[in-house]
N, C-alpha and C. Protein backbone atom coordinates (compact mmCIF):
# COMPACT_ATOMS: atom_id res chain seq x y z
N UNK A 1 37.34 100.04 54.83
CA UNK A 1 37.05 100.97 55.93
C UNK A 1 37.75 100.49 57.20
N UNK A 2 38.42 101.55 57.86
CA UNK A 2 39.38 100.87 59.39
C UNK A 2 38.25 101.30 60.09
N UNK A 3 37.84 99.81 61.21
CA UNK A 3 37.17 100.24 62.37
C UNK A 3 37.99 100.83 63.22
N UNK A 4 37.52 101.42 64.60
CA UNK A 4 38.17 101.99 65.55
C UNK A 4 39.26 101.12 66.56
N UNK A 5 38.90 99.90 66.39
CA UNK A 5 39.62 99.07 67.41
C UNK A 5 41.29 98.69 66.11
N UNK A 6 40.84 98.97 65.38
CA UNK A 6 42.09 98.79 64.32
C UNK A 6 43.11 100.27 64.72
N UNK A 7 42.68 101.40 65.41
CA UNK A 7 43.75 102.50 65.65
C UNK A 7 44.58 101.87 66.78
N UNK A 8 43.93 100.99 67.37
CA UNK A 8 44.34 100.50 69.02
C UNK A 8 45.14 99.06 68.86
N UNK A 9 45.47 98.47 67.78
CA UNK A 9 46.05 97.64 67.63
C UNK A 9 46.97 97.11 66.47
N UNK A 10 47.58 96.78 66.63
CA UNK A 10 48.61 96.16 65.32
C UNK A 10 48.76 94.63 65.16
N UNK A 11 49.55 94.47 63.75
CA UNK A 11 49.94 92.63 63.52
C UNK A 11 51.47 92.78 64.04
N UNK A 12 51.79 92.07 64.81
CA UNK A 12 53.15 91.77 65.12
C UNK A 12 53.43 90.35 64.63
N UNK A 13 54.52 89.72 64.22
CA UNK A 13 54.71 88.24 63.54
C UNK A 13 53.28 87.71 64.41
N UNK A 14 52.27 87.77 63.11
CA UNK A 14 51.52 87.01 63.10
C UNK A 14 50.38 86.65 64.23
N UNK A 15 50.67 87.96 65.26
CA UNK A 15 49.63 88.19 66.28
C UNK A 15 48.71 89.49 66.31
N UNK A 16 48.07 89.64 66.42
CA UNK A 16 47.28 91.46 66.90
C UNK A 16 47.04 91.50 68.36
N UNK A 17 47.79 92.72 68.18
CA UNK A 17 48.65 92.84 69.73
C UNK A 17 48.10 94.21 70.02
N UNK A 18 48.09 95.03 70.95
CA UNK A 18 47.55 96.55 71.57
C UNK A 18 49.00 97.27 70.84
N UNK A 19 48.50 98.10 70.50
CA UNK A 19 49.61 99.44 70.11
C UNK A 19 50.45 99.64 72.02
N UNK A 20 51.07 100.81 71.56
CA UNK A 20 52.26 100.44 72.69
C UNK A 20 51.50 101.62 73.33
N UNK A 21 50.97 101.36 75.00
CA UNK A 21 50.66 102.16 75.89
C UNK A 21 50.38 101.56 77.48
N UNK A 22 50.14 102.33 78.17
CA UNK A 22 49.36 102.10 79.55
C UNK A 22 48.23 100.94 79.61
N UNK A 23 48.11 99.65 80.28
CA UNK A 23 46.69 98.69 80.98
C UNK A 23 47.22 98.80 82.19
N UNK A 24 45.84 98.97 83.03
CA UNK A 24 45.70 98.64 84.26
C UNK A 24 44.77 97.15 83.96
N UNK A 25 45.36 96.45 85.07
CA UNK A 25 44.32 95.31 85.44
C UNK A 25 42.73 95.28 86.00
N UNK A 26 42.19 95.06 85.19
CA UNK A 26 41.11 95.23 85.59
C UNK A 26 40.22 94.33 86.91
N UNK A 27 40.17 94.80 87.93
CA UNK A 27 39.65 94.34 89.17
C UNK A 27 38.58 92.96 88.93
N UNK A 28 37.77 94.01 88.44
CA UNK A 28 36.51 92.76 88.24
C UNK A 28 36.80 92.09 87.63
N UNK A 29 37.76 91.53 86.36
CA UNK A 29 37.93 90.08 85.44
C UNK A 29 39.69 89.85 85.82
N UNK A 30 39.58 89.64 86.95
CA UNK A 30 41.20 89.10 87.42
C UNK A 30 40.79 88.44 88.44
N UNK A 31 41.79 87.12 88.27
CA UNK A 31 42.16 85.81 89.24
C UNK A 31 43.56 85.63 89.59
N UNK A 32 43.62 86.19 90.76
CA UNK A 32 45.54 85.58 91.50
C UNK A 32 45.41 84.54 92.32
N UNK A 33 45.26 83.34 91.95
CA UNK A 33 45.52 82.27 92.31
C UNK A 33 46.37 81.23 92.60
N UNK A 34 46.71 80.29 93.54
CA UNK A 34 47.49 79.51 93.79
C UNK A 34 46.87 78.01 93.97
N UNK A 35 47.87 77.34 93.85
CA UNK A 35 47.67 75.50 94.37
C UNK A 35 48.76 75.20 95.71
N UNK A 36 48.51 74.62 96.59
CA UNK A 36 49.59 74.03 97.26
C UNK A 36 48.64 72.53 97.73
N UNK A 37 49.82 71.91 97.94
CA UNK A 37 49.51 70.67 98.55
C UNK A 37 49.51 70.28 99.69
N UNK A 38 48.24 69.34 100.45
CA UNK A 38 47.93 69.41 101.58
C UNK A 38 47.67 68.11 101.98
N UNK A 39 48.94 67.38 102.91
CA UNK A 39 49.20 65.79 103.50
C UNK A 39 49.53 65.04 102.60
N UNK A 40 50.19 66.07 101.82
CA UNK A 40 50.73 65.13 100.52
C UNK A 40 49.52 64.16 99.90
N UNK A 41 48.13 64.14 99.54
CA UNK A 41 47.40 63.76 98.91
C UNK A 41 46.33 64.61 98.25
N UNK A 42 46.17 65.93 98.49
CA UNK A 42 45.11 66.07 98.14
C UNK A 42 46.22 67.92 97.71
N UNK A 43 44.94 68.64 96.69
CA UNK A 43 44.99 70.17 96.77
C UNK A 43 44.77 71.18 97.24
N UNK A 44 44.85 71.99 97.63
CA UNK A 44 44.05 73.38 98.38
C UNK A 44 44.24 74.32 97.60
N UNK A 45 43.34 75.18 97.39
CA UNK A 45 43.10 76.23 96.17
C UNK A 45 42.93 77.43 96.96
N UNK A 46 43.51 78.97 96.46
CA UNK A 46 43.07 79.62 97.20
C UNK A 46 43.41 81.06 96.12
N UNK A 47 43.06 82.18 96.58
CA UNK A 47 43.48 83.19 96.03
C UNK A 47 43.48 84.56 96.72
N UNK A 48 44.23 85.59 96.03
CA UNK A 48 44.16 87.25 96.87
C UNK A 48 43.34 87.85 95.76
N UNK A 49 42.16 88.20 96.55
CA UNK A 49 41.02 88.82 96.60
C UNK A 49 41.58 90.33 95.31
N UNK A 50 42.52 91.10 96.06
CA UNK A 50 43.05 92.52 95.98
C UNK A 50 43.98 92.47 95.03
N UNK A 51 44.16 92.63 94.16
CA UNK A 51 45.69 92.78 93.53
C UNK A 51 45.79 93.81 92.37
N UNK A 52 46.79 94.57 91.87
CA UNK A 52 46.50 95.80 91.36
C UNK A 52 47.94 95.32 90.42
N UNK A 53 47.89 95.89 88.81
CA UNK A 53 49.02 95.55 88.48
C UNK A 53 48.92 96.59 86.55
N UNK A 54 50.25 97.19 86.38
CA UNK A 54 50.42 98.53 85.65
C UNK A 54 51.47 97.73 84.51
N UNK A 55 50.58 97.21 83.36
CA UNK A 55 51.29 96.70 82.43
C UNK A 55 51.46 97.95 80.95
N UNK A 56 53.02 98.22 80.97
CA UNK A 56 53.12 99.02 80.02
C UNK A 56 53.71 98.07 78.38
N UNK A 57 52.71 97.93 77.29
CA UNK A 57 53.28 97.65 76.03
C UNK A 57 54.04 98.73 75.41
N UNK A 58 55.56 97.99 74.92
CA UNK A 58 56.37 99.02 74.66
C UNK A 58 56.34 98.83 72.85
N UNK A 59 56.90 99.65 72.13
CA UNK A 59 56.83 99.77 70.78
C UNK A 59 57.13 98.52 70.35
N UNK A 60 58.40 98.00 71.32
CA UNK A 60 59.01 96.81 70.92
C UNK A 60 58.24 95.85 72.26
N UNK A 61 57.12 94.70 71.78
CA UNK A 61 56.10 94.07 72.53
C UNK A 61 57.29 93.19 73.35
N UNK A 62 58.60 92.90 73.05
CA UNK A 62 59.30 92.22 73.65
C UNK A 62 60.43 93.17 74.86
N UNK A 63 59.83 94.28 74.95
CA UNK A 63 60.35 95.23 75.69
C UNK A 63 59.37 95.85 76.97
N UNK A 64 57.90 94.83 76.78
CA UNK A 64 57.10 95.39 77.55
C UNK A 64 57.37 94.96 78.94
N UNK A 65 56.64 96.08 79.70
CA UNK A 65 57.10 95.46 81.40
C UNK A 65 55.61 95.36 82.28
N UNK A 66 56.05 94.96 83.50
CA UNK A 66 54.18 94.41 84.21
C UNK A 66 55.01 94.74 85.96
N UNK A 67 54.54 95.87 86.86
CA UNK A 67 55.05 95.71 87.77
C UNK A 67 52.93 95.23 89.06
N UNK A 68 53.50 94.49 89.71
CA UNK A 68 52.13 94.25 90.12
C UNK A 68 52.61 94.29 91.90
N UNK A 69 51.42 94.59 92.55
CA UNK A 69 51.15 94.54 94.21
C UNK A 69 49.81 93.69 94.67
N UNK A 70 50.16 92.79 95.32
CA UNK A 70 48.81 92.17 95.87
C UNK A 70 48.79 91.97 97.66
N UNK A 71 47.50 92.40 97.35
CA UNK A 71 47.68 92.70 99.17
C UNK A 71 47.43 91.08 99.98
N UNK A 72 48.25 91.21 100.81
CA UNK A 72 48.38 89.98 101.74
C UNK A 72 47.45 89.41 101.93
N UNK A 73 46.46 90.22 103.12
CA UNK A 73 45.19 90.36 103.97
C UNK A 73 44.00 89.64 103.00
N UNK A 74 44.16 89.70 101.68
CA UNK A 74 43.00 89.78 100.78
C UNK A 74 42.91 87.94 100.48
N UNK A 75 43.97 87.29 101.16
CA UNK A 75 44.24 85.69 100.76
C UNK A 75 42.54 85.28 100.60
N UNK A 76 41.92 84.07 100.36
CA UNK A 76 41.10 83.44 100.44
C UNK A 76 40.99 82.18 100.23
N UNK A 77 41.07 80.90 101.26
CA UNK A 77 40.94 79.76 100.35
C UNK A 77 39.11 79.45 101.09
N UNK A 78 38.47 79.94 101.10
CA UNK A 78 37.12 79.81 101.60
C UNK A 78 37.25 78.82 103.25
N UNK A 79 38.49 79.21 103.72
CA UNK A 79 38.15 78.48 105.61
C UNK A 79 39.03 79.40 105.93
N UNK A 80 37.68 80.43 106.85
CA UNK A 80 38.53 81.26 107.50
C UNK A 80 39.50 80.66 108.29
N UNK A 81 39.31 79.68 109.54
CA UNK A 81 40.93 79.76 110.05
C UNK A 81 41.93 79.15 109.49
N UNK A 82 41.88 78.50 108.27
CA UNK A 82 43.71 77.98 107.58
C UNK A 82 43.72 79.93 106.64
N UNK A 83 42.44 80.56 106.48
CA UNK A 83 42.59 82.22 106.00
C UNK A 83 43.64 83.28 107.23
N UNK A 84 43.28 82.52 108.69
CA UNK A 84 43.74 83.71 109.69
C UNK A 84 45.26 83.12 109.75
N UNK A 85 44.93 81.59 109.82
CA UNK A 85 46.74 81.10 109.89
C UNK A 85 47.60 81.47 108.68
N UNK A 86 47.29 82.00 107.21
CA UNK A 86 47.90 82.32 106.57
C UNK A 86 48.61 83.90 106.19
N UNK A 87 47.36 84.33 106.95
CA UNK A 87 47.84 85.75 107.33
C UNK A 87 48.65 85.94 108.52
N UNK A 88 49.28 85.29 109.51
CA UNK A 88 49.88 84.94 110.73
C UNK A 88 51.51 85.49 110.60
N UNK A 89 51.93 85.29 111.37
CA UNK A 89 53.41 85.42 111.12
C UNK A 89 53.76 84.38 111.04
N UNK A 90 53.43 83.10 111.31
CA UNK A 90 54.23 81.52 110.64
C UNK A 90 53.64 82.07 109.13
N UNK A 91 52.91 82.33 109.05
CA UNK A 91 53.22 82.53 106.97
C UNK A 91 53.55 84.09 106.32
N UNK A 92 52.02 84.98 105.86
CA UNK A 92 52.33 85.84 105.14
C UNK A 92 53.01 87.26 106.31
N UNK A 93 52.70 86.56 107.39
CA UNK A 93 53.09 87.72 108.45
C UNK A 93 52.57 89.53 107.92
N UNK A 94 50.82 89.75 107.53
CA UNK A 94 50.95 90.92 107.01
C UNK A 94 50.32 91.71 107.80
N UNK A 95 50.46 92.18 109.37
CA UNK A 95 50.60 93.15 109.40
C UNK A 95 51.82 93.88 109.32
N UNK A 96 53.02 92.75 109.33
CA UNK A 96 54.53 93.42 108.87
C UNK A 96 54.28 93.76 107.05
N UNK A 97 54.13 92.71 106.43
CA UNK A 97 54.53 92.78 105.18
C UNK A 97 52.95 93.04 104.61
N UNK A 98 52.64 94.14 104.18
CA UNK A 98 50.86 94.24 103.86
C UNK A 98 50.88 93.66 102.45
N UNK A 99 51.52 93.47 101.73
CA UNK A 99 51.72 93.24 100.24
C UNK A 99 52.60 92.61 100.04
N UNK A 100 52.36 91.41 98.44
CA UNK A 100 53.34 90.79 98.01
C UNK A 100 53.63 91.58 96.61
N UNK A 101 54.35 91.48 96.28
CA UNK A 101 55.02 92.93 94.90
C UNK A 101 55.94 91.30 93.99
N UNK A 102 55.58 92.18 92.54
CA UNK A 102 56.03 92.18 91.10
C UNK A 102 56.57 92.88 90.37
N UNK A 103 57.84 92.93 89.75
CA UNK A 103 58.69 93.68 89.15
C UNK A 103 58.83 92.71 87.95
N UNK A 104 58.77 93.15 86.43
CA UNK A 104 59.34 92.11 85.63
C UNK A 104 60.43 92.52 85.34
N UNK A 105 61.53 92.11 84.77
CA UNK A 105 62.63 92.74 84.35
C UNK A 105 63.17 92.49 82.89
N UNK A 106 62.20 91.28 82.08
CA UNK A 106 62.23 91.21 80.92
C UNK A 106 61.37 89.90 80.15
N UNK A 107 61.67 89.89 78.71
CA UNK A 107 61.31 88.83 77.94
C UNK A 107 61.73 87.69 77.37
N UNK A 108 61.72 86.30 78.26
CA UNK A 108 62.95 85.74 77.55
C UNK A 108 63.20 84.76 76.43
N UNK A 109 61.38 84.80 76.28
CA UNK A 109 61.18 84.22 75.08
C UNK A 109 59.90 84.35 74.54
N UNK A 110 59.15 83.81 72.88
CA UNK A 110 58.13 83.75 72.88
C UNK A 110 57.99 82.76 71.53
N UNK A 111 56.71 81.57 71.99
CA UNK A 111 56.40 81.26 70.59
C UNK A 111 54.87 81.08 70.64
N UNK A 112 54.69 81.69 69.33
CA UNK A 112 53.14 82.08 68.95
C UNK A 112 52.68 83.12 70.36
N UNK A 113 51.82 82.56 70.73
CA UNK A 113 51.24 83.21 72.09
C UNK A 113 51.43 83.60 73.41
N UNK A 114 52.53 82.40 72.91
CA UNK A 114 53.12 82.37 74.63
C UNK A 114 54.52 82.74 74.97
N UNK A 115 54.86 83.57 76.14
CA UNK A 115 55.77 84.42 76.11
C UNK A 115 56.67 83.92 77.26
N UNK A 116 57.69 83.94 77.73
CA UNK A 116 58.12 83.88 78.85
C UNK A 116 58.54 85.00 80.06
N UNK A 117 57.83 85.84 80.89
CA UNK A 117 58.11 86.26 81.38
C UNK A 117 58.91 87.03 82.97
N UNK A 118 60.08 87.20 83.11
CA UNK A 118 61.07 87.23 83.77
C UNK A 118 60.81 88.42 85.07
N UNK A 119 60.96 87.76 86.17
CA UNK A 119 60.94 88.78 87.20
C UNK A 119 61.27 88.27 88.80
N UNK A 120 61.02 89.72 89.52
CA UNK A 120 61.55 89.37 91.17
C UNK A 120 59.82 89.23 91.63
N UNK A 121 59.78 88.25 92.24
CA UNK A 121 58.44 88.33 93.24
C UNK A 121 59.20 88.10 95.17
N UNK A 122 58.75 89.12 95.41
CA UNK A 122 58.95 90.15 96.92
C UNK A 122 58.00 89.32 98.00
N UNK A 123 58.13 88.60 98.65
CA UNK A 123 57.09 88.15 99.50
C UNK A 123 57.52 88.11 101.28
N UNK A 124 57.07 89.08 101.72
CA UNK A 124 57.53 89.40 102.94
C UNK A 124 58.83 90.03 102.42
N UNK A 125 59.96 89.98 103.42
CA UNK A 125 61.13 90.77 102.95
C UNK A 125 62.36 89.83 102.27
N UNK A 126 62.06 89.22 101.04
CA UNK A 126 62.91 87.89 100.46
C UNK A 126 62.30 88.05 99.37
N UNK A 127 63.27 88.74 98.37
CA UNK A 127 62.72 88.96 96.60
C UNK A 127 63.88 88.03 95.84
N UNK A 128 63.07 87.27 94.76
CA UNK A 128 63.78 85.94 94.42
C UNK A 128 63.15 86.09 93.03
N UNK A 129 64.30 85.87 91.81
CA UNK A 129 63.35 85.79 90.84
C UNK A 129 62.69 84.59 90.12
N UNK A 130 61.64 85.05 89.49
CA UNK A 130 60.73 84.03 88.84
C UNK A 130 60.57 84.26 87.24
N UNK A 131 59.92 83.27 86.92
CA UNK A 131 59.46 82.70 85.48
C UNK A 131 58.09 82.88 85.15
N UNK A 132 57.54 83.53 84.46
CA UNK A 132 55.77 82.96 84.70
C UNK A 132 56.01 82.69 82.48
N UNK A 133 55.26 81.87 83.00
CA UNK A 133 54.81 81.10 81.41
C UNK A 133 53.53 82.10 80.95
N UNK A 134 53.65 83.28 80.17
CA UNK A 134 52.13 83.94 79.56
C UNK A 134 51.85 83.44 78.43
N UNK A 135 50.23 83.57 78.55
CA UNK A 135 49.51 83.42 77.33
C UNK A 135 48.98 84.73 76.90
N UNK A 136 48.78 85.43 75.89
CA UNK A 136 48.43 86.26 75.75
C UNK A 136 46.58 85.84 74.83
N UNK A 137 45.50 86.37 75.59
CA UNK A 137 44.78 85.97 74.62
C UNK A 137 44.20 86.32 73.81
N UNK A 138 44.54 87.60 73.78
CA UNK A 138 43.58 88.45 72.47
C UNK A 138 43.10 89.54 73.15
N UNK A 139 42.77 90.49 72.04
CA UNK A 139 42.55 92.33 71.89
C UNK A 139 41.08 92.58 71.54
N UNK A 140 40.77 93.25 72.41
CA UNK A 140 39.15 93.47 71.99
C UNK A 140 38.43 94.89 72.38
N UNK A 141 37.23 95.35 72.63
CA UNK A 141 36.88 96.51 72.69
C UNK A 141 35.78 96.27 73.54
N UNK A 142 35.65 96.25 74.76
CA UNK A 142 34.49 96.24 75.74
C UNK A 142 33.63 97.12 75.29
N UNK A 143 31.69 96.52 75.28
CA UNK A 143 30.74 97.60 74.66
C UNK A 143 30.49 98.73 75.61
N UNK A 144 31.83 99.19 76.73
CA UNK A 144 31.62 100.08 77.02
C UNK A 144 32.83 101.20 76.49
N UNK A 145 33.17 100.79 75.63
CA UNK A 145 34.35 101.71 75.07
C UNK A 145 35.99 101.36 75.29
N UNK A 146 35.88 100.58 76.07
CA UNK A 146 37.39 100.41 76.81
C UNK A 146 37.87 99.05 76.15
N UNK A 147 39.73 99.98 75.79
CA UNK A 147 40.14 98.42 74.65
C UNK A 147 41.30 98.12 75.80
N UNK A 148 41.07 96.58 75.54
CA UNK A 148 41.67 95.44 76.49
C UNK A 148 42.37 94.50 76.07
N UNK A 149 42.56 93.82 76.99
CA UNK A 149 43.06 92.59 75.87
C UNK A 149 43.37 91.56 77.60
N UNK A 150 43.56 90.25 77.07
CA UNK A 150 43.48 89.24 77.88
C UNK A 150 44.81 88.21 77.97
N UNK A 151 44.92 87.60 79.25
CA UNK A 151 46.41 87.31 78.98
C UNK A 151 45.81 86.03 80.70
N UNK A 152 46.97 84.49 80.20
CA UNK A 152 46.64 84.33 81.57
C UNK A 152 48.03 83.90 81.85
N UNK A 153 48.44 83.77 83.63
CA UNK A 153 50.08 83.30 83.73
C UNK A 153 50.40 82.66 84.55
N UNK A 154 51.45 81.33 84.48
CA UNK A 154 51.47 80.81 85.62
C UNK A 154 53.26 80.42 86.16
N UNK A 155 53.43 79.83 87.03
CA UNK A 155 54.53 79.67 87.65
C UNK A 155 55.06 78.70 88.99
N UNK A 156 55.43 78.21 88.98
CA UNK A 156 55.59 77.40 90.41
C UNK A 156 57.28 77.97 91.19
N UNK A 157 56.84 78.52 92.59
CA UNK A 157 57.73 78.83 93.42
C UNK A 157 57.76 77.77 94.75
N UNK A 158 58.86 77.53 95.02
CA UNK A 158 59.05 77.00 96.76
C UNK A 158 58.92 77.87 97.85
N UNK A 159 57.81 77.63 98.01
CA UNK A 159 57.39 78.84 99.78
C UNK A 159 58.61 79.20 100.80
N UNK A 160 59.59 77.88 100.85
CA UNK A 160 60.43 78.02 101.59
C UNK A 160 61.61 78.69 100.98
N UNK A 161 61.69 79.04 99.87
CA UNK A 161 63.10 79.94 99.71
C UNK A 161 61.99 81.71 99.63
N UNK A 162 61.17 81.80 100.29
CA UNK A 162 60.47 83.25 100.84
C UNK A 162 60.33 83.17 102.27
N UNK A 163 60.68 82.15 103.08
CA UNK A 163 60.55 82.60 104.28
C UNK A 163 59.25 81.93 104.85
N UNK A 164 58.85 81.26 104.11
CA UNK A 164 57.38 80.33 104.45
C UNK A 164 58.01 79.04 104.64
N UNK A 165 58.17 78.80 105.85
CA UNK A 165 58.97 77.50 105.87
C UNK A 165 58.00 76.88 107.51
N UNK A 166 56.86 77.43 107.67
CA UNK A 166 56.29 76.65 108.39
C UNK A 166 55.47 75.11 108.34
N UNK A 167 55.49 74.14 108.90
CA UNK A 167 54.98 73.11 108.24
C UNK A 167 54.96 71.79 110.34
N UNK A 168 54.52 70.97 109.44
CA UNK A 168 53.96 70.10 110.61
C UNK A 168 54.34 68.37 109.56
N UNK A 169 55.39 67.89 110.36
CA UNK A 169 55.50 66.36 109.57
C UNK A 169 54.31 65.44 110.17
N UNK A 170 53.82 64.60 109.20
CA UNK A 170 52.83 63.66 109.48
C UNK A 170 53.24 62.36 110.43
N UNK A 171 52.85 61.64 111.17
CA UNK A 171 52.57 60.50 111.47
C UNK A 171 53.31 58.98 110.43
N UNK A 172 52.52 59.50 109.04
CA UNK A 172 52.34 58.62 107.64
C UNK A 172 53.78 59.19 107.10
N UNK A 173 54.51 60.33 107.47
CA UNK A 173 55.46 60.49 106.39
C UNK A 173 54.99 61.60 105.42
N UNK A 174 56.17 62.59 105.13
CA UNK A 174 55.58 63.70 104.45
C UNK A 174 55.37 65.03 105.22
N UNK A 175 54.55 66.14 105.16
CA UNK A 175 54.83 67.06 105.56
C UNK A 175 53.05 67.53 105.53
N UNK A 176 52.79 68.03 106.44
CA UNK A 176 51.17 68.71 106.01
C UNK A 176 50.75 70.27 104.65
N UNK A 177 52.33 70.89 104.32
CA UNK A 177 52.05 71.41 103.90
C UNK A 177 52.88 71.50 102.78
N UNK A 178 52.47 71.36 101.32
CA UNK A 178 54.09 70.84 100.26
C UNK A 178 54.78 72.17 100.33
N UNK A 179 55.67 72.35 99.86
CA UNK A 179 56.45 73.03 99.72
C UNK A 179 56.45 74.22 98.06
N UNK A 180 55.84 73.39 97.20
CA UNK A 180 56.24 73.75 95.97
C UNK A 180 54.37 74.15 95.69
N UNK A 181 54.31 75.97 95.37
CA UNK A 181 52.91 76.57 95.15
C UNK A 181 52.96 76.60 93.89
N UNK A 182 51.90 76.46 93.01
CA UNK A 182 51.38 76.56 92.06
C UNK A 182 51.00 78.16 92.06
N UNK A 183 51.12 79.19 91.20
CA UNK A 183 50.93 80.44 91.03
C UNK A 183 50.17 80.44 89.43
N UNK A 184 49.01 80.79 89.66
CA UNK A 184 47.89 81.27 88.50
C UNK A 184 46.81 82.23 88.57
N UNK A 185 47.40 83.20 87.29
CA UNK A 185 46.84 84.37 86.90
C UNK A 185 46.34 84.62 85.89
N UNK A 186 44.73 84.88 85.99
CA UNK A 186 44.19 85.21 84.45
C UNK A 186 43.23 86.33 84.95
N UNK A 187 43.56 87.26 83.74
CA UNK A 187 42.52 88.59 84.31
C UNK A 187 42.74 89.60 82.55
N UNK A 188 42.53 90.79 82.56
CA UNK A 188 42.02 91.35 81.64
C UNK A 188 42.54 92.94 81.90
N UNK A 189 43.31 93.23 81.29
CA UNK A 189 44.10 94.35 81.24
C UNK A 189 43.29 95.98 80.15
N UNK A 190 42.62 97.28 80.83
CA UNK A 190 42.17 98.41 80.49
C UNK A 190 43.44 99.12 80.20
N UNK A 191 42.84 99.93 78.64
CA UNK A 191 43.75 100.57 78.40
C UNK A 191 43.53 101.89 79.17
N UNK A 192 44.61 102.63 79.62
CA UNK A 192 44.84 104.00 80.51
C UNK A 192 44.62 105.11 79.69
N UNK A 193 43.50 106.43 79.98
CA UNK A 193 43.67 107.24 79.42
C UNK A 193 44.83 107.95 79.15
């Protein structure tokens, strides 16, 4: 007997993957997160609140594309003022730039689970492309009807080839703010009527 979540999915070498259509990201089970480094000893964690992103699986899963928008304003590392200085024009400058944008432009590899995926990330007005390392984690059927599936991704960019090149040298040597962000994303993709 085929259950219903079997119309919504297929085996691709050795994975079960969503048949080829429309996910939106789902708000409530998504994390856009970052790392940067702070006096060169320690981490700061932070993330955008807002982010919206239209992943289409194509027949051919190595043909699929992910274009995403995350709004500036929405930053959070839980202290509002390094929150107001990041929204500032020494950084995300967003009442110019309200959003940082995602375009993928392809697949450039994959083994087992993990995929490599290829694209421009737009931050303020300086689009540069990137790498994100995906995991894909599996296909399922929320008990409210809605089939999903889970995926998490990450990447490291230099702030300063976007135009984030504000910073303060220490006393000790080093810089107060590193240069090189940690970019991590895990969230949960609805299929589109």
């Amino acid at each position: 007997m085929t259950s219903s979540i079997d119309a919504v999915t297929r085996d691709w070498d050795g994975l079960t993957i969503p048949t080829a259509g429309t996910y939106a990201l789902d708000a409530a089970h998504k994390r856009v997160g970052f790392v940067a480094r702070h006096m060169m000893v320690s981490k700061v964690r932070g993330e955008f609140k807002e982010a919206a992103a239209t992943i289409t699986i194509a027949e051919d899963p190595l043909q699929s594309s992910v274009v995403a928008t995350i709004q500036a304003a929405s930053i959070d590392t839980t202290q509002s003022d390094r929150d107001a200085h990041l929204r500032s024009p020494e950084f995300l400058e967003v009442e110019k730039y309200p959003t940082l944008e995602f375009r993928s432009t392809g697949v450039k590899s994959r083994r087992g689970n993990e995929f490599v995926l290829t694209g421009e990330l737009s931050i303020k007005d300086v689009t540069r492309p990137v790498e994100l390392r995906v995991e894909f984690e599996g296909v399922g059927r929320s008990p409210f009807g809605q089939d999903i599936f889970g995926f998490s991704a990450s990447t490291e960019i230099d702030r300063e080839e976007f135009g984030l090149t504000w910073n303060v040298t220490l006393e000790t040597g080093g810089v107060l703010v590193g240069k090189k962000i940690k970019i991590e994303i895990e969230g949960e993709a609805v299929r589109q009527a």
